[in-house]
N, C-alpha and C. Protein backbone atom coordinates (compact mmCIF):
# COMPACT_ATOMS: atom_id res chain seq x y z
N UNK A 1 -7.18 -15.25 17.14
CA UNK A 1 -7.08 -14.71 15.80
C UNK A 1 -7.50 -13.24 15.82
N UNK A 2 -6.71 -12.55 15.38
CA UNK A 2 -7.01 -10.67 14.97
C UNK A 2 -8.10 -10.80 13.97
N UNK A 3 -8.90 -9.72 14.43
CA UNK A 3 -10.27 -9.84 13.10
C UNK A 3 -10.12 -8.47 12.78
N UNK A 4 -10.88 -7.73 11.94
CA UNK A 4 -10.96 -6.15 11.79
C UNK A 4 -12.17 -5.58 11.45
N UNK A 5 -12.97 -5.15 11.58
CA UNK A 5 -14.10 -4.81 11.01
C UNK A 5 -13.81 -3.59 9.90
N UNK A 6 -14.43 -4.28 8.22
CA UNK A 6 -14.46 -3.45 6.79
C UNK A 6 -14.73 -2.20 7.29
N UNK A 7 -15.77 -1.75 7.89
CA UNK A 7 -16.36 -0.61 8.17
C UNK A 7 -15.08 0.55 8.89
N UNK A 8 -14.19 -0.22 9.67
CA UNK A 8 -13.17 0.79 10.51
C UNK A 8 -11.89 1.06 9.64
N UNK A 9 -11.67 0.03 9.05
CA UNK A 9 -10.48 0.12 8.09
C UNK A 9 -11.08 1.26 7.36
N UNK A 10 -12.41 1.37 6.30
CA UNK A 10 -12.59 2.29 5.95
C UNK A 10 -12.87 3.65 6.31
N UNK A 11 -13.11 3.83 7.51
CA UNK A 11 -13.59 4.87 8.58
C UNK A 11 -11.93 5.50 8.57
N UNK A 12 -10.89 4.79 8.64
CA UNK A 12 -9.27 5.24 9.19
C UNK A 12 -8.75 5.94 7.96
N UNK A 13 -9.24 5.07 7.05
CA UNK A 13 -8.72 5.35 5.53
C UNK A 13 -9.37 6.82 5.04
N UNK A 14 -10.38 6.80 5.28
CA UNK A 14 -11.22 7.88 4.63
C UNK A 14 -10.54 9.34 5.42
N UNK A 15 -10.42 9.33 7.03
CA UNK A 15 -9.56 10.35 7.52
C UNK A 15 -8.16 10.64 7.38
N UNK A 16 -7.50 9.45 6.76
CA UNK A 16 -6.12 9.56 6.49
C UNK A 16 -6.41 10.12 5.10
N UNK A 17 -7.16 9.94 4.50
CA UNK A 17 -7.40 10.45 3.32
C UNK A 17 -7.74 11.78 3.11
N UNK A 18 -8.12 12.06 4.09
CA UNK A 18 -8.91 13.52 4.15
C UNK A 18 -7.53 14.26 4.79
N UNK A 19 -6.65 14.31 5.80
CA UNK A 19 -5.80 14.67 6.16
C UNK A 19 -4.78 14.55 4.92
N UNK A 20 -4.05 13.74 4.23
CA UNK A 20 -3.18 13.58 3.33
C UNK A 20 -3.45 15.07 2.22
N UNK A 21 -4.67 14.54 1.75
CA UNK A 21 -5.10 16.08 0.93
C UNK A 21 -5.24 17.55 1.19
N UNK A 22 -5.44 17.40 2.59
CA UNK A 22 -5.06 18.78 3.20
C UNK A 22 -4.15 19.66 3.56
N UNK A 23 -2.92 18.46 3.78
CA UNK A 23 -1.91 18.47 3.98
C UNK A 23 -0.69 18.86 2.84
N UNK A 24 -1.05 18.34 2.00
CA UNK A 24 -0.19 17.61 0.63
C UNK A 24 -0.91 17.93 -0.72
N UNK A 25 -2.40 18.02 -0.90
CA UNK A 25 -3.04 18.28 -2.13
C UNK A 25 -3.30 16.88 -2.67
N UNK A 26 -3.64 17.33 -3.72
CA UNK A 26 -4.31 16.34 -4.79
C UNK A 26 -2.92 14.68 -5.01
N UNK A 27 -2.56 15.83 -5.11
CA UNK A 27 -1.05 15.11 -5.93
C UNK A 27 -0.24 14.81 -4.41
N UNK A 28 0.77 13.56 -4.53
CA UNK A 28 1.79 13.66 -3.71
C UNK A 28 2.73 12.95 -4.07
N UNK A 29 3.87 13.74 -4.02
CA UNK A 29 5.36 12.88 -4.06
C UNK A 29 5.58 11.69 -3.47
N UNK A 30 6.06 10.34 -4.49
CA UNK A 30 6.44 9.58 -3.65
C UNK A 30 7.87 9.72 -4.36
N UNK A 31 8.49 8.59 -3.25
CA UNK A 31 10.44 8.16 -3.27
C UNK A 31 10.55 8.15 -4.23
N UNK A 32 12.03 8.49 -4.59
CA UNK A 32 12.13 8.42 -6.79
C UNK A 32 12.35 7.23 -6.91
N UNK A 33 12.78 5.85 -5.37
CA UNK A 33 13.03 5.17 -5.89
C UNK A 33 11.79 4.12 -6.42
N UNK A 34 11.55 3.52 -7.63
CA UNK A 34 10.35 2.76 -7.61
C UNK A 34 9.92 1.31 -7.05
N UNK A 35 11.49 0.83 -7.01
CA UNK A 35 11.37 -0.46 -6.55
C UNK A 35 11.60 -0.92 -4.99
N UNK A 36 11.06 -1.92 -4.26
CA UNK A 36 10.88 -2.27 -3.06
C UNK A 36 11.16 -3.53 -2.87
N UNK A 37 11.97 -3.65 -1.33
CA UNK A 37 11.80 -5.23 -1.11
C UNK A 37 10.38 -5.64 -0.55
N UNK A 38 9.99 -6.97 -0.79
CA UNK A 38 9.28 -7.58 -0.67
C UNK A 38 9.30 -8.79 0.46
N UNK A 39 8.65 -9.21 0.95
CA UNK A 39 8.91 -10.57 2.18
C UNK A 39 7.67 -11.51 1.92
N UNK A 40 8.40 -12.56 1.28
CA UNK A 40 7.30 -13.86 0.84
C UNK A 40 5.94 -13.41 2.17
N UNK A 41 5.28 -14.01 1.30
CA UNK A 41 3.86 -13.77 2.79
C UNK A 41 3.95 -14.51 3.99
N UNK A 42 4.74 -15.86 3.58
CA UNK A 42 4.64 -16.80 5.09
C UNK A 42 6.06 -16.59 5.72
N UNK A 43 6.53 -15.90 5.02
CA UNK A 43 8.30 -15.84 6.33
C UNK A 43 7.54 -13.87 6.77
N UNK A 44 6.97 -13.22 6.18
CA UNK A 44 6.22 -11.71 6.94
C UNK A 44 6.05 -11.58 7.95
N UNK A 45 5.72 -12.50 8.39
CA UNK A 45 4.75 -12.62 9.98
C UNK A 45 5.02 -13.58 10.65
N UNK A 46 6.18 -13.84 10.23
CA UNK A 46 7.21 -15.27 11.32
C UNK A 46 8.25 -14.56 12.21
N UNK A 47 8.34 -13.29 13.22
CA UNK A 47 9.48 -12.62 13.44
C UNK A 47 10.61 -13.46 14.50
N UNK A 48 10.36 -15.18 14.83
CA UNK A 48 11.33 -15.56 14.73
C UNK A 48 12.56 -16.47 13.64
N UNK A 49 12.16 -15.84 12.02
CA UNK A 49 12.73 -16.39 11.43
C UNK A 49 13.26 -15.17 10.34
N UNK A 50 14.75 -15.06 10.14
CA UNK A 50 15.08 -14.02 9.12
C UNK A 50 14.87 -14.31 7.62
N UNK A 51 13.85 -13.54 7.37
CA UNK A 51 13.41 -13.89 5.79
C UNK A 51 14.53 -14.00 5.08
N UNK A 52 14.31 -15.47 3.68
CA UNK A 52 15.17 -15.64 3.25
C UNK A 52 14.43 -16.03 1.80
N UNK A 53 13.60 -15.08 1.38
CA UNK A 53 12.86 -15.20 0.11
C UNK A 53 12.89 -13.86 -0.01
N UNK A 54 13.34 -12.79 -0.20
CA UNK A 54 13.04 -11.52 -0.33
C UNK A 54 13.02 -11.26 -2.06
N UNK A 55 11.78 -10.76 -2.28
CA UNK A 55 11.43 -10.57 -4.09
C UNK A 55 11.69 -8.80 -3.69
N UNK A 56 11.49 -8.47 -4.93
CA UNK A 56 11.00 -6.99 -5.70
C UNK A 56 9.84 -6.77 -5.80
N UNK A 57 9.27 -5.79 -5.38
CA UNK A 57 7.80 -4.93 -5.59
C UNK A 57 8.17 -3.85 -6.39
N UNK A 58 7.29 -3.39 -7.65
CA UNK A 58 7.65 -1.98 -8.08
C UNK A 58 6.65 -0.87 -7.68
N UNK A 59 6.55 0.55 -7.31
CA UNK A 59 5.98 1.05 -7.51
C UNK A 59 4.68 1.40 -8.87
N UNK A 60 6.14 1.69 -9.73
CA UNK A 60 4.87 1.98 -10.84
C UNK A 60 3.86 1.31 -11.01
N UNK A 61 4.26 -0.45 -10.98
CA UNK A 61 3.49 -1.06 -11.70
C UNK A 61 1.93 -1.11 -10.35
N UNK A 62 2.80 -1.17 -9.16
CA UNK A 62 1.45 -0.90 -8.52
C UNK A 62 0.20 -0.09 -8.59
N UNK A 63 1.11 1.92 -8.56
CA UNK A 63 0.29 2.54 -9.21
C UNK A 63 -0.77 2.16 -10.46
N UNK A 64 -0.45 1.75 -11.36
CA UNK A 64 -0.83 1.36 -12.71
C UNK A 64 -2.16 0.38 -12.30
N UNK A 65 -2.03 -0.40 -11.45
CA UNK A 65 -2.72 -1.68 -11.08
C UNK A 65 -4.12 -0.47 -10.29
N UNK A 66 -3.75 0.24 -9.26
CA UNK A 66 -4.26 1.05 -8.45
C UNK A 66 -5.22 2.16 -9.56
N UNK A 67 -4.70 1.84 -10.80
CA UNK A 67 -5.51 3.12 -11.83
C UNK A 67 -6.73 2.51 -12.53
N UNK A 68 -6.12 0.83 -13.00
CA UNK A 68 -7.09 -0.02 -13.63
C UNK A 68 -8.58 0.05 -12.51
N UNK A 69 -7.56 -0.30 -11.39
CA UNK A 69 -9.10 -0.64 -10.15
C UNK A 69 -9.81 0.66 -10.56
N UNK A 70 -9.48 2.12 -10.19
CA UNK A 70 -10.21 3.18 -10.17
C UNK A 70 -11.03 3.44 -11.36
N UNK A 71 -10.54 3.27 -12.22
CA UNK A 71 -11.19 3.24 -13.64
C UNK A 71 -12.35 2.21 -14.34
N UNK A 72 -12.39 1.77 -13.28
CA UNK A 72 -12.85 -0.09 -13.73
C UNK A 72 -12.71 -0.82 -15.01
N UNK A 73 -11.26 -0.71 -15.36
CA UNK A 73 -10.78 -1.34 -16.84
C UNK A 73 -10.08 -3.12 -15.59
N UNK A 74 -10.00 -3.11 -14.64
CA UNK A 74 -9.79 -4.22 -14.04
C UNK A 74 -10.45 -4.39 -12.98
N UNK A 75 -11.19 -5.54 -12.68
CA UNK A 75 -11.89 -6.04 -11.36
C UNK A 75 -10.93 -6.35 -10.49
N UNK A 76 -10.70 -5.77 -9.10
CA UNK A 76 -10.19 -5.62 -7.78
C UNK A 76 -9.88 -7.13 -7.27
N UNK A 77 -9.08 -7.72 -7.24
CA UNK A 77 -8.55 -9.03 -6.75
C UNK A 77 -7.88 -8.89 -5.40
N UNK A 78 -8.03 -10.18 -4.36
CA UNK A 78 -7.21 -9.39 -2.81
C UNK A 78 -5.84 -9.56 -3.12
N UNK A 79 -4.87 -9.37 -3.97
CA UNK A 79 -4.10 -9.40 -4.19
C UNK A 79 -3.51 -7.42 -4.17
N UNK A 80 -4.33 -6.96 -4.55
CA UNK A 80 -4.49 -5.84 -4.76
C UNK A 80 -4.39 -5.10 -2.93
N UNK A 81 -4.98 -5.24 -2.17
CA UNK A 81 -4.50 -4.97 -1.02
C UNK A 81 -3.29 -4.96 -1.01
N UNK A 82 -2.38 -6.19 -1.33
CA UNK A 82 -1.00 -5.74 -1.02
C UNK A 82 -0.47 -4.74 -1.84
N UNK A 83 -0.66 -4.27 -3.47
CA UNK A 83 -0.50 -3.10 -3.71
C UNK A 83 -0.15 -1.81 -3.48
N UNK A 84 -1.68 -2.00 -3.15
CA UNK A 84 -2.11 -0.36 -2.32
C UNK A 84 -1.61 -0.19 -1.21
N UNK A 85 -1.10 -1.24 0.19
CA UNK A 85 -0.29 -1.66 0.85
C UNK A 85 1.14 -1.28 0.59
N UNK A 86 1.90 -1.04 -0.33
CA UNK A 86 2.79 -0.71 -0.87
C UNK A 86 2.90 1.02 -1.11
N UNK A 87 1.69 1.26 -1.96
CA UNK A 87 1.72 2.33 -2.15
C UNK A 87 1.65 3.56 -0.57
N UNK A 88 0.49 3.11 -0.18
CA UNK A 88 0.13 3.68 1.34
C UNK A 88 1.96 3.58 1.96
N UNK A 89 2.48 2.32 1.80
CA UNK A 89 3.89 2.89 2.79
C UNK A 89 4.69 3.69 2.60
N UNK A 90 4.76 3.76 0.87
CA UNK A 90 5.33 5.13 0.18
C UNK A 90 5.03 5.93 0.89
N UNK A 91 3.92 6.41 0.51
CA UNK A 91 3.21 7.55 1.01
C UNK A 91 3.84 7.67 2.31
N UNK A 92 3.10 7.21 3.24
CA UNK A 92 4.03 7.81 5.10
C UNK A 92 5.09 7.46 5.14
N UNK A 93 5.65 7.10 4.06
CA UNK A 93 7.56 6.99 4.52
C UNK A 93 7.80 8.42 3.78
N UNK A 94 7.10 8.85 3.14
CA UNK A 94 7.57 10.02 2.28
C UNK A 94 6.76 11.41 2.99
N UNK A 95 5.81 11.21 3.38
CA UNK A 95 5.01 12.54 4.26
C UNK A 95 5.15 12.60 5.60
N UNK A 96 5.10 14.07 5.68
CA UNK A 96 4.95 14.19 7.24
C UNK A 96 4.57 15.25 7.35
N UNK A 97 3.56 15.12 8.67
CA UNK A 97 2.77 16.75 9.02
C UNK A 97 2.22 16.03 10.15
């Protein structure tokens, strides 16, 4: 089983974070498009089987979700990883430096 230690994820995040803003600023463009495919969670990580549940993810509404957390008008659910998961791929599908 893959484990990860909280502490490194945040250690990676915090320098990708620090680079992104240096790079890019405060603000950054993502894709105009908002919506995304999606891959049920248990066909994701099956790569001998061609997903055959594919949903919609939207951006905005992620953002939006990503604003409640920051604001604390909503308590952080792990659902929310996949979110920000979303958003983060925006992001490096859309930057480069």
């Amino acid at each position: 089983m893959l484990q990860v230690q909280v502490s490194e994820i945040e250690k990676a995040l915090a320098r990708l974070l620090e680079a992104l803003r240096e790079q890019q600023g405060e603000v950054v463009e993502l894709p105009e498009a908002d919506y995304y495919w999606a891959v049920a969670p248990d066909q994701l990580y099956d790569p001998y089987q061609t997903p055959s549940r594919l949903t919609l993810g939207q951006l905005s509404d992620d953002l939006e979700e990503m604003g409640r957390i920051a604001t604390q008008d909503a308590p952080p659910v792990s659902i929310d990883f996949v979110k920000l998961s979303a958003v983060l791929a925006a992001i490096g599908h859309k930057t480069v430096w």
